[in-house]
Protein backbone atom coordinates (compact mmCIF):
# COMPACT_ATOMS: atom_id res chain seq x y z
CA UNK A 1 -94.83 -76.63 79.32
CA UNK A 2 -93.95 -73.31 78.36
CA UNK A 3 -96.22 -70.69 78.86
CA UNK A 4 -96.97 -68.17 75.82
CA UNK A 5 -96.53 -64.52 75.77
CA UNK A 6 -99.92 -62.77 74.99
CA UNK A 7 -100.51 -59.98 72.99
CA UNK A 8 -103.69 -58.40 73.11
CA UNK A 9 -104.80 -56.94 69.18
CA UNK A 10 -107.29 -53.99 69.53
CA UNK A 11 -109.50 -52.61 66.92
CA UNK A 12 -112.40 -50.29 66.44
CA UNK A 13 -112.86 -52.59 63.32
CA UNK A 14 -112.43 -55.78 62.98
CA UNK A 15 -108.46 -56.28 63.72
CA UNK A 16 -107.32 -58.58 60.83
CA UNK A 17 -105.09 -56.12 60.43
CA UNK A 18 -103.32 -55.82 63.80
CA UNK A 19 -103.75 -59.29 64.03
CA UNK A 20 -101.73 -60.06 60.71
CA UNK A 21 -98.91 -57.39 61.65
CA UNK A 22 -98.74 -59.05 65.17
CA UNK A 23 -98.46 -62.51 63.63
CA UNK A 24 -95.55 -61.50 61.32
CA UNK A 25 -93.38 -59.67 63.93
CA UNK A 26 -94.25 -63.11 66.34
CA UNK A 27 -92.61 -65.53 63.02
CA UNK A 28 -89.37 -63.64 64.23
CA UNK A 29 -89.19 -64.81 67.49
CA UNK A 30 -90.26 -68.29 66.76
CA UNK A 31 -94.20 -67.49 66.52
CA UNK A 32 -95.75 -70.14 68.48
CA UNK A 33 -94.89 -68.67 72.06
CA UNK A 34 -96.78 -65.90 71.11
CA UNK A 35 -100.93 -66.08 72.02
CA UNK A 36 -102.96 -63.67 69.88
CA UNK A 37 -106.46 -62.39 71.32
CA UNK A 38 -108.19 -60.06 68.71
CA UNK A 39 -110.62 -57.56 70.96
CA UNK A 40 -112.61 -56.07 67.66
CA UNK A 41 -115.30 -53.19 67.20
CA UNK A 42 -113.99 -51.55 70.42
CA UNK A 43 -116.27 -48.68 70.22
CA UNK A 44 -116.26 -47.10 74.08
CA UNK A 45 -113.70 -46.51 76.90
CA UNK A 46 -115.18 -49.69 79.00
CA UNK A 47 -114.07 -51.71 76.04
CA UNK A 48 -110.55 -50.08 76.18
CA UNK A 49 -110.19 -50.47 80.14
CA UNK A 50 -111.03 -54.02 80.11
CA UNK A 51 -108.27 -54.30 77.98
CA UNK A 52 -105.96 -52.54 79.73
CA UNK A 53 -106.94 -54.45 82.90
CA UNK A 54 -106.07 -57.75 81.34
CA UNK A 55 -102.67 -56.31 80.03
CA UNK A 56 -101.76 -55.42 83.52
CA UNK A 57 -102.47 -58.32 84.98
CA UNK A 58 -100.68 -60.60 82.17
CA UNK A 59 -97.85 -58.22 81.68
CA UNK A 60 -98.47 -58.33 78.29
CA UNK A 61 -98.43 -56.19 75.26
CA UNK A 62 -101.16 -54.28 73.10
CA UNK A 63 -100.92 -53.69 69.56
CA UNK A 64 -103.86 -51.77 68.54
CA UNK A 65 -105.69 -50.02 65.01
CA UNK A 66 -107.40 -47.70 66.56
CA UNK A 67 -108.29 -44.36 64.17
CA UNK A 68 -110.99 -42.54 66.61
CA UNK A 69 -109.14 -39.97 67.73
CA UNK A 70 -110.64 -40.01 71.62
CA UNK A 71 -110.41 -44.02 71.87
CA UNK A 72 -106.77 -43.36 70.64
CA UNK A 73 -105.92 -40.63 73.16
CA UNK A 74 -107.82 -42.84 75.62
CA UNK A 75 -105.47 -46.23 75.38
CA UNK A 76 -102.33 -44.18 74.84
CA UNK A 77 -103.13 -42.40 78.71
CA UNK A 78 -104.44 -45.60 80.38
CA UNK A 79 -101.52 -47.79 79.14
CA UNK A 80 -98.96 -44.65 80.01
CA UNK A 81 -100.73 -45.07 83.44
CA UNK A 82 -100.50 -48.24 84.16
CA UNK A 83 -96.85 -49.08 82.44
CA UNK A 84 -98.29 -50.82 79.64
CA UNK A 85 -96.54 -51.10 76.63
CA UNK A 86 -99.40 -50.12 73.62
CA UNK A 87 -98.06 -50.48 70.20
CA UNK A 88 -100.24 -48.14 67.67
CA UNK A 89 -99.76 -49.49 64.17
CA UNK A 90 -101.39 -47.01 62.26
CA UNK A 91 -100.27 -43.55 63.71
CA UNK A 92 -96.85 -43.37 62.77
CA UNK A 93 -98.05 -44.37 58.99
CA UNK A 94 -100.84 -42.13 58.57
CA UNK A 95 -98.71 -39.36 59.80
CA UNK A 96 -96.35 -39.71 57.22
CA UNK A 97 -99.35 -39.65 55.02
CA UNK A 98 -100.50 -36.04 56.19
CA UNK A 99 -96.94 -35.07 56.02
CA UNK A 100 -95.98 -35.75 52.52
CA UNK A 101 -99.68 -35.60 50.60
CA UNK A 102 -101.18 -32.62 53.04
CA UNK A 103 -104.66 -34.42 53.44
CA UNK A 104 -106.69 -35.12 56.41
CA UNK A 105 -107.05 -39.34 57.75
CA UNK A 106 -111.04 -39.64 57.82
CA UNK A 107 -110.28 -40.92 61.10
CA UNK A 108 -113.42 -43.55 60.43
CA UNK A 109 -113.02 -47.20 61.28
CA UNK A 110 -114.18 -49.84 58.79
CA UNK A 111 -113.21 -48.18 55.59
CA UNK A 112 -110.59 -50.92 54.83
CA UNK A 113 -113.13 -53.86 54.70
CA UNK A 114 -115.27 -51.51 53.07
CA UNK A 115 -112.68 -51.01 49.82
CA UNK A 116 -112.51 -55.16 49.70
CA UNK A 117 -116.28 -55.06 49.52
CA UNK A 118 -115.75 -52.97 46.54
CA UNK A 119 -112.82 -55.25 45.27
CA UNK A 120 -114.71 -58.27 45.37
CA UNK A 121 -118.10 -56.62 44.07
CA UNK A 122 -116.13 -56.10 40.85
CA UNK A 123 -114.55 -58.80 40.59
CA UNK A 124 -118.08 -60.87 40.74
CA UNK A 125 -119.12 -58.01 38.25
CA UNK A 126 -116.30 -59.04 35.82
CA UNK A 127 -116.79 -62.81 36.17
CA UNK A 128 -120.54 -62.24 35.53
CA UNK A 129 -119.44 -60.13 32.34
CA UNK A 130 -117.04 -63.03 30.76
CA UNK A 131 -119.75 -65.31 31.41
CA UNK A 132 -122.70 -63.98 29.89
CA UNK A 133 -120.77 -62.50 27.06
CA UNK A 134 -122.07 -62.62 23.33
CA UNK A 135 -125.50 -64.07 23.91
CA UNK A 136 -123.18 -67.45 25.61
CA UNK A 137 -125.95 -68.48 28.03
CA UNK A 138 -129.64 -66.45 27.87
CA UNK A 139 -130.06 -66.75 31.53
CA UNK A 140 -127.81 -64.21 32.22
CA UNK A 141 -130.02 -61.29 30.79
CA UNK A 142 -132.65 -61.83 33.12
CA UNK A 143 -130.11 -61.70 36.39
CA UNK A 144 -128.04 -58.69 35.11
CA UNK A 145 -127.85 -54.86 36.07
CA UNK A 146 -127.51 -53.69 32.76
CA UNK A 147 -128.36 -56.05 29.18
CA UNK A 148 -126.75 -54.75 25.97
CA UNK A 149 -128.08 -55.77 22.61
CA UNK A 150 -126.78 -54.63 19.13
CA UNK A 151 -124.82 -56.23 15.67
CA UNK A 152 -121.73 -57.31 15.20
CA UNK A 153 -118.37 -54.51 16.10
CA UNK A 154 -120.50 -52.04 17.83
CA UNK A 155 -118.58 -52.79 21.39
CA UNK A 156 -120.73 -54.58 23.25
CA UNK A 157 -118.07 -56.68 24.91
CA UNK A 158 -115.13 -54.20 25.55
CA UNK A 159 -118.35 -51.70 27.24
CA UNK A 160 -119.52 -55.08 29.04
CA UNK A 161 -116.30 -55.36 30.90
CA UNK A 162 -115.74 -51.25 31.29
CA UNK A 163 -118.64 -51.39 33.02
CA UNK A 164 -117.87 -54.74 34.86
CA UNK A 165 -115.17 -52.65 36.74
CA UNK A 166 -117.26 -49.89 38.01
CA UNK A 167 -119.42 -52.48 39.48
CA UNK A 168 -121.87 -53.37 37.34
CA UNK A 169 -123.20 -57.07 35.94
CA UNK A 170 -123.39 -56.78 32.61
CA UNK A 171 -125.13 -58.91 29.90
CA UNK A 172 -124.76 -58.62 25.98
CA UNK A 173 -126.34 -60.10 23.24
CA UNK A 174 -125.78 -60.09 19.70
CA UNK A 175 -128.40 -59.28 16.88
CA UNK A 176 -127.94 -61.65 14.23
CA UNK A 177 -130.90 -62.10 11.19
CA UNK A 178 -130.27 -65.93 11.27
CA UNK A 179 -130.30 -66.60 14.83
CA UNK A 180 -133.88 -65.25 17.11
CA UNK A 181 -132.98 -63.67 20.47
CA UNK A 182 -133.41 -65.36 23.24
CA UNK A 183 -136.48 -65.09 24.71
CA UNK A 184 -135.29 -63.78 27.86
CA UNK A 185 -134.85 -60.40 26.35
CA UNK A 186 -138.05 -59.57 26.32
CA UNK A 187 -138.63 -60.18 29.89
CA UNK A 188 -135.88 -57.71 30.66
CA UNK A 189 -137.66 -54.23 31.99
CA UNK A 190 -136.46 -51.22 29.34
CA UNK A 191 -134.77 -49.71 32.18
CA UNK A 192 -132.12 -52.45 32.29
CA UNK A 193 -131.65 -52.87 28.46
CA UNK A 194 -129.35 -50.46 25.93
CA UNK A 195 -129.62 -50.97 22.19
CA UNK A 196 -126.51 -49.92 20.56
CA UNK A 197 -126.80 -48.89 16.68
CA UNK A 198 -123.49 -47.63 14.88
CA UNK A 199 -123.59 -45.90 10.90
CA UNK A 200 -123.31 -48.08 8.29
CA UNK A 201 -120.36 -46.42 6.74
CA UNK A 202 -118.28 -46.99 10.85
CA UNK A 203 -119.33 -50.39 10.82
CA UNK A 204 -118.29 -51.50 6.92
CA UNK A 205 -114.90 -49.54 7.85
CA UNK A 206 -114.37 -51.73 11.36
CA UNK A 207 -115.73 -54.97 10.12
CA UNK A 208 -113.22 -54.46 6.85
CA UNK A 209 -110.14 -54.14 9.44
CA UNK A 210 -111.28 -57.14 11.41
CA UNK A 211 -111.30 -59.12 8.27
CA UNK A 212 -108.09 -57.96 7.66
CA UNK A 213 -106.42 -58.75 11.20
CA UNK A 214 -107.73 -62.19 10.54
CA UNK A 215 -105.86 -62.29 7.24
CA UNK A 216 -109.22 -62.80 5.27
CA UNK A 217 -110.41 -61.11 2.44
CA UNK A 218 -112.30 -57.36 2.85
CA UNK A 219 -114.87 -58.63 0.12
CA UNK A 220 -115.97 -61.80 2.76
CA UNK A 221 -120.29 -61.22 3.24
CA UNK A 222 -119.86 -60.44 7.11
CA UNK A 223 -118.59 -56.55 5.57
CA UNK A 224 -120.32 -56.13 2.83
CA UNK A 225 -122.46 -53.17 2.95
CA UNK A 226 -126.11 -55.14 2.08
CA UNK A 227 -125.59 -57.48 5.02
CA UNK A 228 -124.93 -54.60 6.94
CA UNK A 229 -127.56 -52.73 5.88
CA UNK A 230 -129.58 -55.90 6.86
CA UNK A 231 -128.01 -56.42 10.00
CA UNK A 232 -128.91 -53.09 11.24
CA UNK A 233 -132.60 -53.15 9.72
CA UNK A 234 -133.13 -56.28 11.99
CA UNK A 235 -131.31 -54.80 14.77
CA UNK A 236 -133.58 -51.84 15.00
CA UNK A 237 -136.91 -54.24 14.82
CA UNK A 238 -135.64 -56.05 17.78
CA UNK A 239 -134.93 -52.96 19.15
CA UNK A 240 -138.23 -51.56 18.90
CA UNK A 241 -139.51 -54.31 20.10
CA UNK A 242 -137.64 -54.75 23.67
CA UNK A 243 -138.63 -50.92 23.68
CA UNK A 244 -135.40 -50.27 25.05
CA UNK A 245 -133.39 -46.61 24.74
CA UNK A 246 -130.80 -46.48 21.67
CA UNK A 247 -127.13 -44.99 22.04
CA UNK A 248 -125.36 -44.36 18.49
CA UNK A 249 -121.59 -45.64 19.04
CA UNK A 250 -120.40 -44.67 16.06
CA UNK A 251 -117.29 -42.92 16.49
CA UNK A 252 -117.31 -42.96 20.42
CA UNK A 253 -114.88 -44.05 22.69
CA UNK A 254 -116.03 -47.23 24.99
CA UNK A 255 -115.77 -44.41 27.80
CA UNK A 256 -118.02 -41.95 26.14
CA UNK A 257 -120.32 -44.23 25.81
CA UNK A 258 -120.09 -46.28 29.15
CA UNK A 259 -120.72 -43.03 30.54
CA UNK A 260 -124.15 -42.28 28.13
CA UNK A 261 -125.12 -45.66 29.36
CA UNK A 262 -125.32 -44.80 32.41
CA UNK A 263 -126.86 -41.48 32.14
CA UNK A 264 -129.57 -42.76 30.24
CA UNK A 265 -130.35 -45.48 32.58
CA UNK A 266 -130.51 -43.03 35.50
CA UNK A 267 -132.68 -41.23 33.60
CA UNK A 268 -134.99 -44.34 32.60
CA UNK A 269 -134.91 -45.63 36.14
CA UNK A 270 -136.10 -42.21 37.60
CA UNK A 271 -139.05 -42.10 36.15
């Protein structure tokens, strides 16, 4: 039986990355001779030396992620000392990073599982957003960050997913004469809810064009200026009702007024 070469993956994380890098360069030399043992959240020189101990003793190599600068300068001496050969993975990168953008490495570990927390947050935020969209399933208001209510064309969707991205579950339901609200919106706390109103004149303009990109006629009741006028009277009952802050999105870009959202809220919740 042949015995497998061991390389020893270091981290003052949690090594995936080492560990992956390690892995790939091992496919090249027919990968299965190679044994991987990840040491992770090495935080202290004892950590290090036991290590380095182990390396001796196997004549093996380290590959290591290490970005605190005395754990660094410590396992670059000790395997110098000791004729180890200590591979760092990150240094030569992160130099060229200081080199060409003139910025300073934050030098803390962690911050790369830290940015997939973050990915995956929003991507939970987006999935929440696409499923609770238009009033699709009431539940959703009750388990979201931030619940938008208004007519017809006044964005509630396109702000929905802009604010999806930065993080946030986001419900919307429409405010239609014919059809109640769900119940559930009036369970929602004020400080979680955003009515959106628009001017009649905006909304008869937008919900003329979206006629037209669906090749129907610009006289059709859904733009006619009563049932707007209606649509908005009802709108601003339900409104008043909920007791929830009002933005005016007439004429605003979704990033105006994702950002007015959010300033209100602040201001709700603070009090």
């Amino acid at each position: 039986m042949v015995q497998k070469e061991v390389v020893y993956v270091v981290s003052d994380s949690v090594g995936e990355t080492a560990e992956f890098v390690v892995k790939a360069v091992a496919t090249q030399f027919n990968g299965g001779q190679v044994e991987i043992r990840r040491n992770s959240y090495v935080d202290d020189f004892e950590d290090i030396e036991d290590v380095i101990m182990l390396a001796k003793r196997g004549h093996s190599i380290i590959a290591y992620t290490i970005v605190i600068p005395s754990l660094k300068e410590y396992i670059d001496q000790r395997a110098t000392e000791e004729g180890i050969l200590a591979v760092d993975l990150l240094s030569p990168l992160m130099n060229a990073f200081v080199t060409r953008f003139n910025k300073q490495p934050h030098h803390r570990p962690g911050l790369m599982r830290k940015l997939d927390e973050e990915y995956f947050k929003k991507i939970e935020a987006i999935e929440f957003a696409v499923k609770y969209d238009d009033g699709r399933d009431p539940r959703g208001v009750t388990k979201a960050d931030i619940v938008l209510i208004g007519v017809s064309r006044t964005s509630k969707t396109p702000l929905s997913m802009y604010l999806a991205h930065q993080r946030f579950k986001v419900a919307n339901v429409p405010l239609v004469p014919e059809v109640p609200p769900p119940d559930e919106l009036f369970q929602v706390p004020r400080k979680n809810c955003i009515g959106l109103i628009i001017s009649p004149d905006k909304l008869n303009e937008i919900r003329k064009e979206r006629l037209k990109a669906l090749g129907l006629g610009s006289q059709a009741n859904y733009a006619s200026f009563q049932r707007i006028l209606d649509e908005l009277d009802h709108a601003e009952k339900i409104m008043k009702r909920v007791g929830c802050p009002i933005i005016d999105v007439s004429n605003k870009a979704v990033e105006e007024t994702a950002g007015l959202i959010l300033d209100v809220l602040k201001k709700e919740r603070s009090l």
